[in-house]
PDB file of N, CA and C in Angstrom:
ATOM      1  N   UNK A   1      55.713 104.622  26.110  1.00  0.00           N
ATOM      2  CA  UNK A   1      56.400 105.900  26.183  1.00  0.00           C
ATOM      3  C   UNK A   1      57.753 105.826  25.484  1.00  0.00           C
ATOM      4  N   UNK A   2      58.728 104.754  25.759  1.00  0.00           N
ATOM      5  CA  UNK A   2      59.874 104.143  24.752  1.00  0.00           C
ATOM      6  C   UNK A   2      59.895 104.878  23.341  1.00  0.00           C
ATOM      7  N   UNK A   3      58.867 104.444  23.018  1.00  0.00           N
ATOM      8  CA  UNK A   3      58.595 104.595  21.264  1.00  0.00           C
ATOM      9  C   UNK A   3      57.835 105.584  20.863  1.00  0.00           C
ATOM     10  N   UNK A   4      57.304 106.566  21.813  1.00  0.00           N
ATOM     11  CA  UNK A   4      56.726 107.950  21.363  1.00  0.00           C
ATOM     12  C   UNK A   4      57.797 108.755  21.732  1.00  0.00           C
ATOM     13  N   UNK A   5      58.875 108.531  22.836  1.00  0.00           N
ATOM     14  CA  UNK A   5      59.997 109.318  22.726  1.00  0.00           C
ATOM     15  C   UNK A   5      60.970 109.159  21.845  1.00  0.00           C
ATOM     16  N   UNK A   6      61.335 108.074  21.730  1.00  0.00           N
ATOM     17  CA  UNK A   6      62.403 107.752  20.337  1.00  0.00           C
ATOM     18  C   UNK A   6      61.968 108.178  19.058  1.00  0.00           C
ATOM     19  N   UNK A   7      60.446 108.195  18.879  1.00  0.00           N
ATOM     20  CA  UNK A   7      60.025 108.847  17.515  1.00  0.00           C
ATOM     21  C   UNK A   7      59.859 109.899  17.157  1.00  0.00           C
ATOM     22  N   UNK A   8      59.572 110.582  18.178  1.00  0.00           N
ATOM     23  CA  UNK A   8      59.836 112.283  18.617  1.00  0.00           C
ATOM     24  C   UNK A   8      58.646 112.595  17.721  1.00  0.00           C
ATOM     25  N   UNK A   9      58.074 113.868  18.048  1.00  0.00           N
ATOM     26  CA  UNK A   9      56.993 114.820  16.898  1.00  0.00           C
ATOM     27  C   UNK A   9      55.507 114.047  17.711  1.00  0.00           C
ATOM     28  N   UNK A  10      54.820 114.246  16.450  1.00  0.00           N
ATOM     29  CA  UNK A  10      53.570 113.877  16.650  1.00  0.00           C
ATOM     30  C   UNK A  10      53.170 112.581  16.027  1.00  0.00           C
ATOM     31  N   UNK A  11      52.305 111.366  16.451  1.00  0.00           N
ATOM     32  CA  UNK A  11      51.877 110.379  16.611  1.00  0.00           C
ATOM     33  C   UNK A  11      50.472 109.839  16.536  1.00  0.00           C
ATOM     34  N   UNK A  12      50.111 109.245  15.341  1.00  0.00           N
ATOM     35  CA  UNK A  12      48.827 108.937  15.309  1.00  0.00           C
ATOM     36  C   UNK A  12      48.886 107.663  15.936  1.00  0.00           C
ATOM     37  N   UNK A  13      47.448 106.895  16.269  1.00  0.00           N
ATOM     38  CA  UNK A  13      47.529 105.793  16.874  1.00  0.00           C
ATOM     39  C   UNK A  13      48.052 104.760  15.759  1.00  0.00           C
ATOM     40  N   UNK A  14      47.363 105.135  14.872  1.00  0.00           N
ATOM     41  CA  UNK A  14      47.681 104.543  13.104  1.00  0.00           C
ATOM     42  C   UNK A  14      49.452 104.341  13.043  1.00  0.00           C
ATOM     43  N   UNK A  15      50.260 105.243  13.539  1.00  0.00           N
ATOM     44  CA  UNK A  15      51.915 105.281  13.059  1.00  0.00           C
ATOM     45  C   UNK A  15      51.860 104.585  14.629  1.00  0.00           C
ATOM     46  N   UNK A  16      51.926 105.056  15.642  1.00  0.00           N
ATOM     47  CA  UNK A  16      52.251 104.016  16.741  1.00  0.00           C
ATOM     48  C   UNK A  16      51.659 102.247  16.272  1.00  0.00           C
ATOM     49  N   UNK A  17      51.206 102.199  16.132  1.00  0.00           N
ATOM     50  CA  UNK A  17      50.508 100.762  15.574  1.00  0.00           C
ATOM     51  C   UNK A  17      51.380 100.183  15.065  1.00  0.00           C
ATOM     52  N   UNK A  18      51.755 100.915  13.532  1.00  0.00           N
ATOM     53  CA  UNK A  18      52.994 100.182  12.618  1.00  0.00           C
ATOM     54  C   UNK A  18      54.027  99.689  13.016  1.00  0.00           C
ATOM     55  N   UNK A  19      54.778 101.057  13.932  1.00  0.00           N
ATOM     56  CA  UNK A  19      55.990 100.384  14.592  1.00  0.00           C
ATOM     57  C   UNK A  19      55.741  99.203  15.546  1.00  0.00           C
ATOM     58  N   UNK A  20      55.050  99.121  16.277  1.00  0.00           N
ATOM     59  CA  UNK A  20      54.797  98.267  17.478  1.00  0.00           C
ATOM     60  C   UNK A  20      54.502  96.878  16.872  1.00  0.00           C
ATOM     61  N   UNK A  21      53.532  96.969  15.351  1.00  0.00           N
ATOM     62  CA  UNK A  21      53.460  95.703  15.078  1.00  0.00           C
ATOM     63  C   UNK A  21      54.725  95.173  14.517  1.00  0.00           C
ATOM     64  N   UNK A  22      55.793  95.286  14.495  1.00  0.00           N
ATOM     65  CA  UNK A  22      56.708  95.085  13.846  1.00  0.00           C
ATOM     66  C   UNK A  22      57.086  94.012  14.773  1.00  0.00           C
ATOM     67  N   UNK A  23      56.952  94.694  16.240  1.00  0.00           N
ATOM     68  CA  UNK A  23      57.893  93.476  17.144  1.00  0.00           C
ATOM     69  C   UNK A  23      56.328  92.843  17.951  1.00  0.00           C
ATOM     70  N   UNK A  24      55.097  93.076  17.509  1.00  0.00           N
ATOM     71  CA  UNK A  24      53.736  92.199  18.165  1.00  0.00           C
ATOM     72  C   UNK A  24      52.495  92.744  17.462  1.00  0.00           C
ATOM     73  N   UNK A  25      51.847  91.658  17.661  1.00  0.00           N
ATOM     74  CA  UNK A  25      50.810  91.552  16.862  1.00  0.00           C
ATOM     75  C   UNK A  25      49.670  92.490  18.279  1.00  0.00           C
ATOM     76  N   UNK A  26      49.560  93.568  17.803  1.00  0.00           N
ATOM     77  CA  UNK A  26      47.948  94.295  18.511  1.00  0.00           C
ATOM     78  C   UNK A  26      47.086  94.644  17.809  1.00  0.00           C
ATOM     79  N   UNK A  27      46.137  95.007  18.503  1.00  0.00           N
ATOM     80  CA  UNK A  27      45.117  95.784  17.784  1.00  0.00           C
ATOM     81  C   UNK A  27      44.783  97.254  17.824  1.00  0.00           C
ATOM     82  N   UNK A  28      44.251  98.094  16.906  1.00  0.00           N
ATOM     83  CA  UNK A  28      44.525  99.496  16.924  1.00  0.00           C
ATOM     84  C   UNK A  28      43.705  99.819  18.173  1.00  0.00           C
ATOM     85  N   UNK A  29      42.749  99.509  18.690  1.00  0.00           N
ATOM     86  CA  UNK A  29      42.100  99.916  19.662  1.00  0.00           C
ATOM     87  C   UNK A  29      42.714  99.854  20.993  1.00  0.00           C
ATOM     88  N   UNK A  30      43.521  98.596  21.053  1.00  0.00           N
ATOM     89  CA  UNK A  30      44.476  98.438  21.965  1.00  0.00           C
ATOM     90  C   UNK A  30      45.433  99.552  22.343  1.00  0.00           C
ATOM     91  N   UNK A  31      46.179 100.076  20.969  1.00  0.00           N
ATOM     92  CA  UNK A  31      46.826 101.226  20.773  1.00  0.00           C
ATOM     93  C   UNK A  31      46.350 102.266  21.303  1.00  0.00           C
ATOM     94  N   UNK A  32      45.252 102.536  20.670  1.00  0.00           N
ATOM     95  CA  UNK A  32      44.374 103.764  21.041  1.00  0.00           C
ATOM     96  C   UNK A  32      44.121 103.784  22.714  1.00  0.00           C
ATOM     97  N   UNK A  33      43.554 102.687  23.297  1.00  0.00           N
ATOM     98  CA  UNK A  33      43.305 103.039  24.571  1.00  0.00           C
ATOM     99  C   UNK A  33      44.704 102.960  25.238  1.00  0.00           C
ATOM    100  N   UNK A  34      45.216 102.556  25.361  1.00  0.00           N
ATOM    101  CA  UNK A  34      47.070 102.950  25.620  1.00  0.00           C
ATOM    102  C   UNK A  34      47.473 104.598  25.609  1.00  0.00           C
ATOM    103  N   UNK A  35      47.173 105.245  24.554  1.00  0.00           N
ATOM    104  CA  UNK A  35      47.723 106.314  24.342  1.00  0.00           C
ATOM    105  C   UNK A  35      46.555 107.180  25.139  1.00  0.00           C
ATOM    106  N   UNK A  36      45.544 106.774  24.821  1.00  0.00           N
ATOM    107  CA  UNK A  36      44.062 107.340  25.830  1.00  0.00           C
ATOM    108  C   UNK A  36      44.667 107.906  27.254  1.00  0.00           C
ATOM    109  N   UNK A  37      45.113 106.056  27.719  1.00  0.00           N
ATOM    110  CA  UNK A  37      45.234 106.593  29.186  1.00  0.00           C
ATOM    111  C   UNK A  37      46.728 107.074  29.764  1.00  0.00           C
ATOM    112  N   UNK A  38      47.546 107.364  28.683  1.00  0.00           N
ATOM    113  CA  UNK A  38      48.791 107.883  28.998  1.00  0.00           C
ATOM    114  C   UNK A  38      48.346 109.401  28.744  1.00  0.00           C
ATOM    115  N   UNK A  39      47.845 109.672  27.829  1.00  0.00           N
ATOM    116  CA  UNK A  39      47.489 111.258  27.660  1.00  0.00           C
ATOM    117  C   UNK A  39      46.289 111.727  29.125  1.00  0.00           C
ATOM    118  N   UNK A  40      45.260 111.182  29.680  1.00  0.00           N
ATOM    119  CA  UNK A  40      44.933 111.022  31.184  1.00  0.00           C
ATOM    120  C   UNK A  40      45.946 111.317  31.994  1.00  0.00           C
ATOM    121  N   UNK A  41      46.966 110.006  32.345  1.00  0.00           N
ATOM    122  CA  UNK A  41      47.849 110.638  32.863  1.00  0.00           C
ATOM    123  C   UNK A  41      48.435 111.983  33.480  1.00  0.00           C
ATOM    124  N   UNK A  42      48.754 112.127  31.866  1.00  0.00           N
ATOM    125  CA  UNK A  42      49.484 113.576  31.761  1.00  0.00           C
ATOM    126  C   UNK A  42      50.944 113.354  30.933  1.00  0.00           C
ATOM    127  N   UNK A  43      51.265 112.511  30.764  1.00  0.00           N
ATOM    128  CA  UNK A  43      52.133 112.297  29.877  1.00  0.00           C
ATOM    129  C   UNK A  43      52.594 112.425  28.840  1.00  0.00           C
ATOM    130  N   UNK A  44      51.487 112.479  28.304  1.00  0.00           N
ATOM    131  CA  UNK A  44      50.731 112.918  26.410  1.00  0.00           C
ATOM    132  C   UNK A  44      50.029 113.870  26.477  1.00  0.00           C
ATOM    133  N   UNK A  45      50.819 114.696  25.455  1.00  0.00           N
ATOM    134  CA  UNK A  45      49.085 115.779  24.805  1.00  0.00           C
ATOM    135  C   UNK A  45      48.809 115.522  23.645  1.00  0.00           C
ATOM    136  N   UNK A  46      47.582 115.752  22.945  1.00  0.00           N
ATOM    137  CA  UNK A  46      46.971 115.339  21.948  1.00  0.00           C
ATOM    138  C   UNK A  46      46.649 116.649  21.036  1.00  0.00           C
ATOM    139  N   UNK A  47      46.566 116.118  20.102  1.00  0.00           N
ATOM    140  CA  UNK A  47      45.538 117.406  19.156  1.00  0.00           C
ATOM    141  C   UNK A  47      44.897 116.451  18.174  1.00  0.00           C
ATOM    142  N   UNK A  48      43.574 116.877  17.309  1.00  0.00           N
ATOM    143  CA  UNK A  48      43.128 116.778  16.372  1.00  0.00           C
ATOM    144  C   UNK A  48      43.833 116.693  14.725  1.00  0.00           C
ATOM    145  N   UNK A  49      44.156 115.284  14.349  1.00  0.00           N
ATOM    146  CA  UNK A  49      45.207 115.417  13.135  1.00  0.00           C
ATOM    147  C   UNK A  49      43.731 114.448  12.710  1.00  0.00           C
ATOM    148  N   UNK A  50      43.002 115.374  11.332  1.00  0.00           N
ATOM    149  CA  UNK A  50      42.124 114.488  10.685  1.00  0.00           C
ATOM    150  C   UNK A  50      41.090 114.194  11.634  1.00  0.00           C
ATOM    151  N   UNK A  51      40.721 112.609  11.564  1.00  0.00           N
ATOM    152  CA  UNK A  51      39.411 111.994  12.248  1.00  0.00           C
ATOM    153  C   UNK A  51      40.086 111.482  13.377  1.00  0.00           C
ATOM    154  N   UNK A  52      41.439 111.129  13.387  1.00  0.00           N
ATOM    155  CA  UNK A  52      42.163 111.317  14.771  1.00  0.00           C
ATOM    156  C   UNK A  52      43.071 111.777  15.669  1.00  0.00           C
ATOM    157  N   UNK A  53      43.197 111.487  16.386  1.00  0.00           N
ATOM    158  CA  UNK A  53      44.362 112.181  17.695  1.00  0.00           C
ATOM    159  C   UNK A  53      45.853 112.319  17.168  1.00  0.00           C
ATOM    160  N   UNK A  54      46.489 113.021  17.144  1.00  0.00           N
ATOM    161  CA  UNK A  54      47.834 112.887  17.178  1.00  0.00           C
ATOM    162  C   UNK A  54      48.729 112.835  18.699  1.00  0.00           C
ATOM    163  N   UNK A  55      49.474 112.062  19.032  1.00  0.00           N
ATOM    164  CA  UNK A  55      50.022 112.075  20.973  1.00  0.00           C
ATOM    165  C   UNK A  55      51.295 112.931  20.624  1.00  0.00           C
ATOM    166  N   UNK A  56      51.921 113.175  21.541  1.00  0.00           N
ATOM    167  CA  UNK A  56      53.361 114.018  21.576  1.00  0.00           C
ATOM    168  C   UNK A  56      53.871 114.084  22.830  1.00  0.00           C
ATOM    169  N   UNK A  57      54.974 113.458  23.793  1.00  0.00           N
ATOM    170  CA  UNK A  57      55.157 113.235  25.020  1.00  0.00           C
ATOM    171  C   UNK A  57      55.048 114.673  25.635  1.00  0.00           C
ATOM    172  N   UNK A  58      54.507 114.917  26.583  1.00  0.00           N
ATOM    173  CA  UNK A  58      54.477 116.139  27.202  1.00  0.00           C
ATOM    174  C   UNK A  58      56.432 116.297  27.715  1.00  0.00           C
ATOM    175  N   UNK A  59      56.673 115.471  28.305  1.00  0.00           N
ATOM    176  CA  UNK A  59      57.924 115.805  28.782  1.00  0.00           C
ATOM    177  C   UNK A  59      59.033 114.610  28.216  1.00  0.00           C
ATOM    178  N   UNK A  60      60.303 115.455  28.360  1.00  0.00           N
ATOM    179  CA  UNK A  60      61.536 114.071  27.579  1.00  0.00           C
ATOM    180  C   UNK A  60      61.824 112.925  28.637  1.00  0.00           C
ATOM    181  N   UNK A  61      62.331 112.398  27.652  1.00  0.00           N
ATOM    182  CA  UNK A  61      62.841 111.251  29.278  1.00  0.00           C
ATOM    183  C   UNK A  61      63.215 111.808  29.829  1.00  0.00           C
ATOM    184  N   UNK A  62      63.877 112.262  29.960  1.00  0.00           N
ATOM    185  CA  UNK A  62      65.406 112.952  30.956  1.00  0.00           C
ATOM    186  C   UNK A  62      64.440 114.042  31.341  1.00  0.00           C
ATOM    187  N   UNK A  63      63.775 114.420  31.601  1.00  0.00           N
ATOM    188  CA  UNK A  63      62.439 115.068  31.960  1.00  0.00           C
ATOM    189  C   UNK A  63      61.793 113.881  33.345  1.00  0.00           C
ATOM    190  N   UNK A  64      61.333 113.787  32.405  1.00  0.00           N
ATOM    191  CA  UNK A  64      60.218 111.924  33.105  1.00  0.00           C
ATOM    192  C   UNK A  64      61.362 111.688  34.307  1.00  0.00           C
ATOM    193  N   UNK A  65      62.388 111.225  34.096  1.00  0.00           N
ATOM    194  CA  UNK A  65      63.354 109.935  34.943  1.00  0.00           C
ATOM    195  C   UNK A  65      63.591 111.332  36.223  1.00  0.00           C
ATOM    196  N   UNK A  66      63.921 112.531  35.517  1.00  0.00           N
ATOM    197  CA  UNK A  66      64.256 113.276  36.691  1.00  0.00           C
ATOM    198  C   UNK A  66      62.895 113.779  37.590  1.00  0.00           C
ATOM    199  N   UNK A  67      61.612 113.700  37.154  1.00  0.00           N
ATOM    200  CA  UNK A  67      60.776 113.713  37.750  1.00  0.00           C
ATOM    201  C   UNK A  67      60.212 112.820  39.352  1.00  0.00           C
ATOM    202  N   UNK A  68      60.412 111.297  38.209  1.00  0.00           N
ATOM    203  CA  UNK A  68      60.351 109.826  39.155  1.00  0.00           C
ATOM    204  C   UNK A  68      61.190 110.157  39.838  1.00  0.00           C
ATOM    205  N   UNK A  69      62.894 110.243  40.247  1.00  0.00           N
ATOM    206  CA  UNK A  69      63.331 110.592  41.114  1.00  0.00           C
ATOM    207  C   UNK A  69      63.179 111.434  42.324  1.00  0.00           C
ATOM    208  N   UNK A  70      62.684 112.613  42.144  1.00  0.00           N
ATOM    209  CA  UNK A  70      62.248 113.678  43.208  1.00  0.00           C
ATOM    210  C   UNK A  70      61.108 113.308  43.330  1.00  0.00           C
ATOM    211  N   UNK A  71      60.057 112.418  42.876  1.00  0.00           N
ATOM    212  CA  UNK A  71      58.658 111.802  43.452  1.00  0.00           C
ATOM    213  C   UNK A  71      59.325 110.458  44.154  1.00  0.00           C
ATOM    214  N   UNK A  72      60.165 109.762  44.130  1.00  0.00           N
ATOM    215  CA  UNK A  72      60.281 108.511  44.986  1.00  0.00           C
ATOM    216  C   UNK A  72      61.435 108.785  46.065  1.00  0.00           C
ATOM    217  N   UNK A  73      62.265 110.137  45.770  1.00  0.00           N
ATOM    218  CA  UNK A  73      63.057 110.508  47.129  1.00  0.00           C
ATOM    219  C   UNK A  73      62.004 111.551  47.954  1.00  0.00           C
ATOM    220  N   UNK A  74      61.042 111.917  47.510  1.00  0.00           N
ATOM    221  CA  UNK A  74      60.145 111.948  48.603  1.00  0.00           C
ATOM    222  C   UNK A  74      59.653 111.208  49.460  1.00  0.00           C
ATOM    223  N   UNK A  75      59.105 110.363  48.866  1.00  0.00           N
ATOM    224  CA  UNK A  75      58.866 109.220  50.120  1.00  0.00           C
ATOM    225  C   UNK A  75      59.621 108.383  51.033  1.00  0.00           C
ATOM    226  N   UNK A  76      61.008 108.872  50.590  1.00  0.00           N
ATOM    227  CA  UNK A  76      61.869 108.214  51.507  1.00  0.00           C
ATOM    228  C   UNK A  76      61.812 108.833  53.045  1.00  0.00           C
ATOM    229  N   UNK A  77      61.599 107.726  54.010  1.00  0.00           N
ATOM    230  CA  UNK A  77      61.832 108.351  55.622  1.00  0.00           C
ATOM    231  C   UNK A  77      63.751 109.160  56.168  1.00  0.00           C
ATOM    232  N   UNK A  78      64.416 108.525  54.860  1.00  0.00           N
ATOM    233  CA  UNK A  78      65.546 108.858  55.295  1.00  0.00           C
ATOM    234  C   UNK A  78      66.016 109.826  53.946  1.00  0.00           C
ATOM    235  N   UNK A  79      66.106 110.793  53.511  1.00  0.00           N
ATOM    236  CA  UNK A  79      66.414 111.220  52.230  1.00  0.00           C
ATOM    237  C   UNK A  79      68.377 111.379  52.404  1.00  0.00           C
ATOM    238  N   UNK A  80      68.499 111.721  52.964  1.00  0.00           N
ATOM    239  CA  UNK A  80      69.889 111.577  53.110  1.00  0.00           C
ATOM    240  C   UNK A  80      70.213 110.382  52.746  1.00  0.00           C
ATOM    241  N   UNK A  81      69.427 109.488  53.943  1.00  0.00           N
ATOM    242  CA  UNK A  81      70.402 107.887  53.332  1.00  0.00           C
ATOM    243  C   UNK A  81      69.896 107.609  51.917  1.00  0.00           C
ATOM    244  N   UNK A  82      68.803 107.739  51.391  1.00  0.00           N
ATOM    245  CA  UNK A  82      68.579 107.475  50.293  1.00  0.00           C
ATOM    246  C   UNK A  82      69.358 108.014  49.008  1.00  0.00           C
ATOM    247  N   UNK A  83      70.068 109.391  49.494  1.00  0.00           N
ATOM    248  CA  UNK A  83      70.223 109.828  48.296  1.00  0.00           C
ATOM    249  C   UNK A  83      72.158 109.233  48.369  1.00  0.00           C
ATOM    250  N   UNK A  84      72.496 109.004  49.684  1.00  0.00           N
ATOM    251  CA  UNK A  84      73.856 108.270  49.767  1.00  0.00           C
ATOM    252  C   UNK A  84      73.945 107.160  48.900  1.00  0.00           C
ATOM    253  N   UNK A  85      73.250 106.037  49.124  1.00  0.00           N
ATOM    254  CA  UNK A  85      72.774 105.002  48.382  1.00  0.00           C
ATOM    255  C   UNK A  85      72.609 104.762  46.991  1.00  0.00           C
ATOM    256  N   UNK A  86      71.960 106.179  46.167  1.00  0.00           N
ATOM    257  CA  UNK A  86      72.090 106.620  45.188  1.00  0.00           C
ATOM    258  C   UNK A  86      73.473 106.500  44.387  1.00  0.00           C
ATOM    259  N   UNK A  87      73.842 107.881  45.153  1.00  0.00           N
ATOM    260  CA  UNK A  87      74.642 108.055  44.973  1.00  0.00           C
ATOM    261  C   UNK A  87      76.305 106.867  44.712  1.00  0.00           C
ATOM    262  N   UNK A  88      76.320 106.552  46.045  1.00  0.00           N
ATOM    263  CA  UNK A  88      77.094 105.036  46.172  1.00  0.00           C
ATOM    264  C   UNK A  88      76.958 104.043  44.880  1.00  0.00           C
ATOM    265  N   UNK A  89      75.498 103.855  44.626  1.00  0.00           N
ATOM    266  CA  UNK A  89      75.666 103.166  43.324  1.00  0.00           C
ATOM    267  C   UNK A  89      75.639 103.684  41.715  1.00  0.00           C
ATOM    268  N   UNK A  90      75.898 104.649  41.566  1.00  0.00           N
ATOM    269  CA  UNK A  90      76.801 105.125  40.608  1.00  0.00           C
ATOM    270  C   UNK A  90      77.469 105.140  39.793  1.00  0.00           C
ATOM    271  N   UNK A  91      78.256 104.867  38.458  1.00  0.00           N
ATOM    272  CA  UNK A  91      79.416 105.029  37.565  1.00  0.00           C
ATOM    273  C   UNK A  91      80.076 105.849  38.119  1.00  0.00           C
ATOM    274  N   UNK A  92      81.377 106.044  38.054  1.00  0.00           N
ATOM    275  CA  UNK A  92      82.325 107.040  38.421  1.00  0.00           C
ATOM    276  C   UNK A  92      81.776 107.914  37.594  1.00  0.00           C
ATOM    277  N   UNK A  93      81.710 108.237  35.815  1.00  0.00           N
ATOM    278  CA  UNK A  93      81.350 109.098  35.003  1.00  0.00           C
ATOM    279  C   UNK A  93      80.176 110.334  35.536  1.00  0.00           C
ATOM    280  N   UNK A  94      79.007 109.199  36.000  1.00  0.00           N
ATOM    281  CA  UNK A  94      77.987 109.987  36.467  1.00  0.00           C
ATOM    282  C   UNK A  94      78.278 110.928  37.776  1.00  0.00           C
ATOM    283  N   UNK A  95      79.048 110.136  38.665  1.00  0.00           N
ATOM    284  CA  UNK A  95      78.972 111.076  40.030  1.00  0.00           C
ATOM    285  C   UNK A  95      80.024 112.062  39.470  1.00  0.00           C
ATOM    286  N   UNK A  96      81.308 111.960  38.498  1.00  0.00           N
ATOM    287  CA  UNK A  96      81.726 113.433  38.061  1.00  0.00           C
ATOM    288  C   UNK A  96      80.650 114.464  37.651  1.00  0.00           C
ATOM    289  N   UNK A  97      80.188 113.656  36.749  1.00  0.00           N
ATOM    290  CA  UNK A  97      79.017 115.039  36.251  1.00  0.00           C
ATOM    291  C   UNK A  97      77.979 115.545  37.021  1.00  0.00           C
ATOM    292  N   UNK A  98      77.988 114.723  38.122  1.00  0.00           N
ATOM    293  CA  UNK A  98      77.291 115.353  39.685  1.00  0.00           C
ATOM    294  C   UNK A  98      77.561 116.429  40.254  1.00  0.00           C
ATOM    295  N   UNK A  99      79.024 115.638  40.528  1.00  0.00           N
ATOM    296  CA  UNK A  99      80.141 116.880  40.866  1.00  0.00           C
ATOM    297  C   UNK A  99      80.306 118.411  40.387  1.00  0.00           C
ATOM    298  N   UNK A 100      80.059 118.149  38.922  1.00  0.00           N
ATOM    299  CA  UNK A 100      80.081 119.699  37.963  1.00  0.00           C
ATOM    300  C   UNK A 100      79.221 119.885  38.220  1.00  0.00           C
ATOM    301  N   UNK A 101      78.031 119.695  37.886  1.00  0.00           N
ATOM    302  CA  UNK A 101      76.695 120.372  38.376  1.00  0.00           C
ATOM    303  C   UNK A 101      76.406 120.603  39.264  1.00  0.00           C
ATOM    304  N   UNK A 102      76.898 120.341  40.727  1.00  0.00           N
ATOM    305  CA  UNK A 102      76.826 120.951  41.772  1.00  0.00           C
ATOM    306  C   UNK A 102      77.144 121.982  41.823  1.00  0.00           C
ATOM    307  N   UNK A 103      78.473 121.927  41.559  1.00  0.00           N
ATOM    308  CA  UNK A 103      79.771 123.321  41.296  1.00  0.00           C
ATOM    309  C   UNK A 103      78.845 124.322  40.835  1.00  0.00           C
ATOM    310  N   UNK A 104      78.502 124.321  39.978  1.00  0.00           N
ATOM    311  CA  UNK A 104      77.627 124.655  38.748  1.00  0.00           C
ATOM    312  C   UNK A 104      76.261 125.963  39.288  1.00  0.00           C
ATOM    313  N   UNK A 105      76.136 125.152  40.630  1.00  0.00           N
ATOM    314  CA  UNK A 105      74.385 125.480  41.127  1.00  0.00           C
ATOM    315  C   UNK A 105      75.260 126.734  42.719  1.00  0.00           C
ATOM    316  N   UNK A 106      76.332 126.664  42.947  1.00  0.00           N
ATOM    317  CA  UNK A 106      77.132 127.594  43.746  1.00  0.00           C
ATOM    318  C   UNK A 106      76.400 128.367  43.407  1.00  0.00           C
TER     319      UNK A 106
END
């Protein structure tokens, strides 16, 4: 997901391949079923480019990460303490821009 978001657009298994072999040696099928089961998922959508698939992340990181968050502070038994904790560990930078966006949601 790293490298279909940093590359942004659309993605054959063929162009995911290239980059990836740069830093490891795979195989395109390898590729292919990778992107297979991320588009399963739901992560990826696909279309028809030629004789194959093109991927395109369904959502941005900053999409994704804010997702995982409200799926794993669900399962917390304590969401309060969890989100203290959070919070607590923090950059100062970030909990300002917390701060505004709270303001923000008044």
């Amino acid at each position: 997901m790293e490298m279909v978001w940093d590359k942004g657009g659309w993605l054959t298994p063929r162009e995911v391949l290239d980059v990836l072999t740069a830093e490891r040696d795979l195989a395109y099928t390898t590729v292919m079923t990778i992107l297979v089961r991320l588009w399963r998922k739901g992560l990826l959508e696909r279309r028809k480019d030629g004789r194959a698939y093109a991927y395109h992340a369904v959502n941005s990181r900053e999409e994704w990460t804010a997702r995982r968050m409200s799926e794993l502070l669900e399962v917390a038994d304590d969401r309060a303490g969890a989100l203290n904790h959070f919070v607590a560990g923090m950059r100062k930078a970030d909990r300002d821009q917390l701060r505004r966006l709270l303001r923000i949601d008044r």
